[in-house]
Protein backbone atom coordinates (compact mmCIF):
# COMPACT_ATOMS: atom_id res chain seq x y z
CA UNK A 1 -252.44 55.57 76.03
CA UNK A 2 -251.80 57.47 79.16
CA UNK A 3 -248.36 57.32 81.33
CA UNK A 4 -247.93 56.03 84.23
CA UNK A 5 -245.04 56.84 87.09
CA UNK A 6 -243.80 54.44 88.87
CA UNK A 7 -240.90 55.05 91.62
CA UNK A 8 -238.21 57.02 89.32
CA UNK A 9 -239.62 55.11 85.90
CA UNK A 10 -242.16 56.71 83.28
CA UNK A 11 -244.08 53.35 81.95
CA UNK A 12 -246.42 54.15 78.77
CA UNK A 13 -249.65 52.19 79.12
CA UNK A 14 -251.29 51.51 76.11
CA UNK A 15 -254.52 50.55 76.50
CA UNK A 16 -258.54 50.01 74.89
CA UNK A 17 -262.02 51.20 75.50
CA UNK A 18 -263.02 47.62 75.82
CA UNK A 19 -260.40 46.84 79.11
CA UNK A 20 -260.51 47.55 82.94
CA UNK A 21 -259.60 50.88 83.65
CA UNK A 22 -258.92 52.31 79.94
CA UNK A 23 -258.15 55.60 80.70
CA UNK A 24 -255.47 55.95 83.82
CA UNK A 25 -253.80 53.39 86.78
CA UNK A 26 -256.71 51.96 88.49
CA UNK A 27 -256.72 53.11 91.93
CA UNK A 28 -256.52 49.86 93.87
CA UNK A 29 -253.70 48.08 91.60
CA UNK A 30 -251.73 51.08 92.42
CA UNK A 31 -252.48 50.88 96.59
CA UNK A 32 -251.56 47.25 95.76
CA UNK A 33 -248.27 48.00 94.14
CA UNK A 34 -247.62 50.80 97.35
CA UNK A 35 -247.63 47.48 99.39
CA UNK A 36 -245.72 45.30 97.24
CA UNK A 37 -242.35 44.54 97.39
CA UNK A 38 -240.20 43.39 94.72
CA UNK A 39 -237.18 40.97 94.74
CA UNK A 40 -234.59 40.71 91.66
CA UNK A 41 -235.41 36.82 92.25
CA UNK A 42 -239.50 36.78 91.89
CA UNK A 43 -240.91 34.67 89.68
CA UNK A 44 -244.15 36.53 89.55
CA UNK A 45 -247.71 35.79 88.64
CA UNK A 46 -249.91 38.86 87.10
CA UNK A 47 -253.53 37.15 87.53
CA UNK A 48 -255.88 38.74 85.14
CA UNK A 49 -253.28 41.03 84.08
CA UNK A 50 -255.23 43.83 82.04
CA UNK A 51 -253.19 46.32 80.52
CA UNK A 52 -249.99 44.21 82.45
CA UNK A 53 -249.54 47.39 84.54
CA UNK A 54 -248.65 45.38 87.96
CA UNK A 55 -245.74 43.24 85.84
CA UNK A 56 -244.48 46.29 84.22
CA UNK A 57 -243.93 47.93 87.78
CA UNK A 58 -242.54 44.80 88.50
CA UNK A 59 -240.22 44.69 85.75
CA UNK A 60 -238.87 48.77 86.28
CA UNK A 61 -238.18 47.47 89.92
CA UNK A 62 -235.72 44.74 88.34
CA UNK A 63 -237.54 41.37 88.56
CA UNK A 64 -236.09 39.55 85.39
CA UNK A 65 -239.24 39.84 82.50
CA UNK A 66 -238.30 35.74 81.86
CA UNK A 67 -239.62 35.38 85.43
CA UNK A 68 -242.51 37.20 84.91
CA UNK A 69 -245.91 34.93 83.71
CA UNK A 70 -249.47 37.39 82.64
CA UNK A 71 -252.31 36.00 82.14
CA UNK A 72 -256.09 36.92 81.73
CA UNK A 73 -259.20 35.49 80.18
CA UNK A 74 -259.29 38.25 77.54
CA UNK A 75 -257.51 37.80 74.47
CA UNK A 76 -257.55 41.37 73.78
CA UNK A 77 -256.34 42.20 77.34
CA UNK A 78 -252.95 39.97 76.68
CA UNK A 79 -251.93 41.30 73.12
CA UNK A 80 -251.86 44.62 74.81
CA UNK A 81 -250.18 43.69 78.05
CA UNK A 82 -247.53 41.75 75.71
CA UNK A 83 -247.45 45.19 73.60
CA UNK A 84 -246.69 47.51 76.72
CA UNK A 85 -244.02 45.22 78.20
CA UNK A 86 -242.21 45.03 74.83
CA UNK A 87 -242.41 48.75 74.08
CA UNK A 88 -241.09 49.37 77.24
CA UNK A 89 -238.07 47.48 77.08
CA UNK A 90 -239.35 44.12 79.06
CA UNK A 91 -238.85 41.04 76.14
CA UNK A 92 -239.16 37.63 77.20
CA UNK A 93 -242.37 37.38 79.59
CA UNK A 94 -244.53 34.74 79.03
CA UNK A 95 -247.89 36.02 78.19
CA UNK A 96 -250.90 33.43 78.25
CA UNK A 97 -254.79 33.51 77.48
CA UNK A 98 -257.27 31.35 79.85
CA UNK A 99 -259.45 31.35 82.74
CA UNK A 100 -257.65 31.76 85.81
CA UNK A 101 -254.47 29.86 86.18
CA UNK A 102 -256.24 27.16 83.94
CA UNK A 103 -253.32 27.48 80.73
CA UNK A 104 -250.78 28.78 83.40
CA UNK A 105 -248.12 26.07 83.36
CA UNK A 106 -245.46 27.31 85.66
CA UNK A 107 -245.67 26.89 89.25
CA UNK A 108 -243.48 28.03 92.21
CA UNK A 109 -244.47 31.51 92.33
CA UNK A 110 -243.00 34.06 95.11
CA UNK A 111 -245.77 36.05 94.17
CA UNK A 112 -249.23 36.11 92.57
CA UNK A 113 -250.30 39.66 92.46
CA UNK A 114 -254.61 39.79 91.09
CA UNK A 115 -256.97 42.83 90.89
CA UNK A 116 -260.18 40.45 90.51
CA UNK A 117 -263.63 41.65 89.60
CA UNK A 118 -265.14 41.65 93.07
CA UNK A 119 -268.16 43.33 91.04
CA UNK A 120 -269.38 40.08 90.35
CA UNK A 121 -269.98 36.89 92.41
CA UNK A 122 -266.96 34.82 94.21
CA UNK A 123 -266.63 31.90 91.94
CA UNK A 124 -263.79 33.81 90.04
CA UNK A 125 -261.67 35.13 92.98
CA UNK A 126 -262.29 31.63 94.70
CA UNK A 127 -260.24 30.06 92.12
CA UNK A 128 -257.79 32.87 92.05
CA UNK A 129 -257.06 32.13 95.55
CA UNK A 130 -257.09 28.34 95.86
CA UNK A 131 -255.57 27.96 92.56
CA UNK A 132 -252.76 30.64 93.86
CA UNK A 133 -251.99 29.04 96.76
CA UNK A 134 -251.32 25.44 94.55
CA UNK A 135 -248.75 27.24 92.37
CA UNK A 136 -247.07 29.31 95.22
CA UNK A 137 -243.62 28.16 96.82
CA UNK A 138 -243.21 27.69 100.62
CA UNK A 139 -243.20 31.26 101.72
CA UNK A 140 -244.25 32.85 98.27
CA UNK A 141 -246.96 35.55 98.57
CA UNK A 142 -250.48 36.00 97.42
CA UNK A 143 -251.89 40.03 96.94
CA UNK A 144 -255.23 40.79 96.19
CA UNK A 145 -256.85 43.92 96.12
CA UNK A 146 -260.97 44.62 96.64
CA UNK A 147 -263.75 47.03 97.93
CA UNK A 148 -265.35 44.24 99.43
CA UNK A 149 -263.57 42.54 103.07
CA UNK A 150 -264.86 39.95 105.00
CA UNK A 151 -265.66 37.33 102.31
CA UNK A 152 -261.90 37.49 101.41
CA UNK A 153 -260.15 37.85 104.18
CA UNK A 154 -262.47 34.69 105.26
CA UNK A 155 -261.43 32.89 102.32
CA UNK A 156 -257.94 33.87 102.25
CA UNK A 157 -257.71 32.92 105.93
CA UNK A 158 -259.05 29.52 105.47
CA UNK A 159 -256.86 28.83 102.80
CA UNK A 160 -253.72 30.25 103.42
CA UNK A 161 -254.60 30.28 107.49
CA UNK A 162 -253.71 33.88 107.72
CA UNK A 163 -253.81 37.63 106.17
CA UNK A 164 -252.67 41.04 107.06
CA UNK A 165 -254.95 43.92 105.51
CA UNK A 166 -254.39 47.38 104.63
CA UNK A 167 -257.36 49.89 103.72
CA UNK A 168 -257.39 52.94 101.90
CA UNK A 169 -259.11 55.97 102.83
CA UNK A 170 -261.32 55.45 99.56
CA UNK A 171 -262.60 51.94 100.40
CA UNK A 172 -259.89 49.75 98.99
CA UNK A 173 -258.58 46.69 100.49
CA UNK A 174 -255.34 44.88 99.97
CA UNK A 175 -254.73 41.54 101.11
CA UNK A 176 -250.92 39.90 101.63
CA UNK A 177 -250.92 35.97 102.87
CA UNK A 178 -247.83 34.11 102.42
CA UNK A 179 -248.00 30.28 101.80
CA UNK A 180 -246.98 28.72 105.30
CA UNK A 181 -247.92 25.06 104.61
CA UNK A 182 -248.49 22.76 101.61
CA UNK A 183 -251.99 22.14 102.88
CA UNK A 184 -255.16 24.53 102.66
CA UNK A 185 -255.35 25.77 106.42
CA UNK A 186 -258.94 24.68 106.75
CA UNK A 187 -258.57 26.94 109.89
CA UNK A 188 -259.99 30.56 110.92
CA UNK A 189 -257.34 32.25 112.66
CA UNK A 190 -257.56 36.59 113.57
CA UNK A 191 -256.12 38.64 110.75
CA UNK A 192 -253.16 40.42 111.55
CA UNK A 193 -254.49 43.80 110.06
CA UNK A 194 -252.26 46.51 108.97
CA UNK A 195 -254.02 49.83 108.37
CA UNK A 196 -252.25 51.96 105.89
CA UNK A 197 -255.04 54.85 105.18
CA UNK A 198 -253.54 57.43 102.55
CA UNK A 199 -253.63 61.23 102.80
């Protein structure tokens, strides 16, 4: 268990050996978060929520925890996400086990925030992104955060049909499209990049 500050709010993150980033906030979900906005209307999307550190920001910074839907492929991963949001005062988010948005049954997002494991090979964060777009509203958000660049800003681009990036000094990349069109862009256009290094 370790706490974690977040704005004026003191969250306590339990946590276990066997999930990502046991021991402390993983530095990339928190440059995501420093880039992230939230609305008291979001209905919000954790994708592959671990420890369900990104909805319980989410939740201190007043989006309603009935709007708020976690979900992650590990079992273990949502009994403790549901276990920090509870002990921390957030009842009544929906918490749900699967791959991906594959047992995810709400759709119209305004945002769909994911830390995926760019360690491995694209199949995973491809269907975090297409999959994303599908259940985001006209002018909901997508936020993704990696060390790796050009295959996802590639992606994201061709899905969404634009991104705007900000890096971190250590090598961390978030990625913000919004969802323009119904349709996959199927286009290429330049990122706008923002470049946000910290000090």
């Amino acid at each position: 268990m370790y706490i974690f500050e977040y704005k004026d709010t003191k969250l306590k993150i339990n946590t276990s050996e066997g999930l990502f980033s046991p021991n402390g906030a993983d530095k990339g979900t928190v440059f995501m978060l420093e880039h992230t906005t939230f609305e008291k209307e979001d209905i919000l999307l954790d994708l592959g929520c671990g420890t369900g550190i990104v909805s319980l920001c989410a939740a201190a910074d007043g989006v309603l925890p009935e709007n708020i839907t976690l979900t992650d492929i590990d079992p273990e991963a949502v009994r403790i996400a549901r276990i920090n949001m509870e002990e921390n005062g957030y009842e009544g988010a929906e918490f749900v086990c699967g791959s991906a948005l594959s047992e995810v049954k709400t759709t119209g997002f305004t945002k769909i925030l994911s830390n995926p494991p760019y360690h491995t090979d694209f199949a995973v964060a491809k269907e975090f992104i297409t999959k994303g777009f599908n259940r985001l509203k006209i002018g909901g958000k997508l936020y993704m955060v990696t060390k790796r660049k050009d295959w996802y800003k590639n992606k994201i681009i061709s899905v969404f049909g634009g991104v705007k990036i900000y890096e971190s000094e250590d090598g961390y990349f978030v990625f913000e499209a919004e969802k323009r069109s119904m349709e996959f862009s199927g286009k290429k256009h330049v990122a706008k990049k923002g470049s946000n290094k910290r000090r």
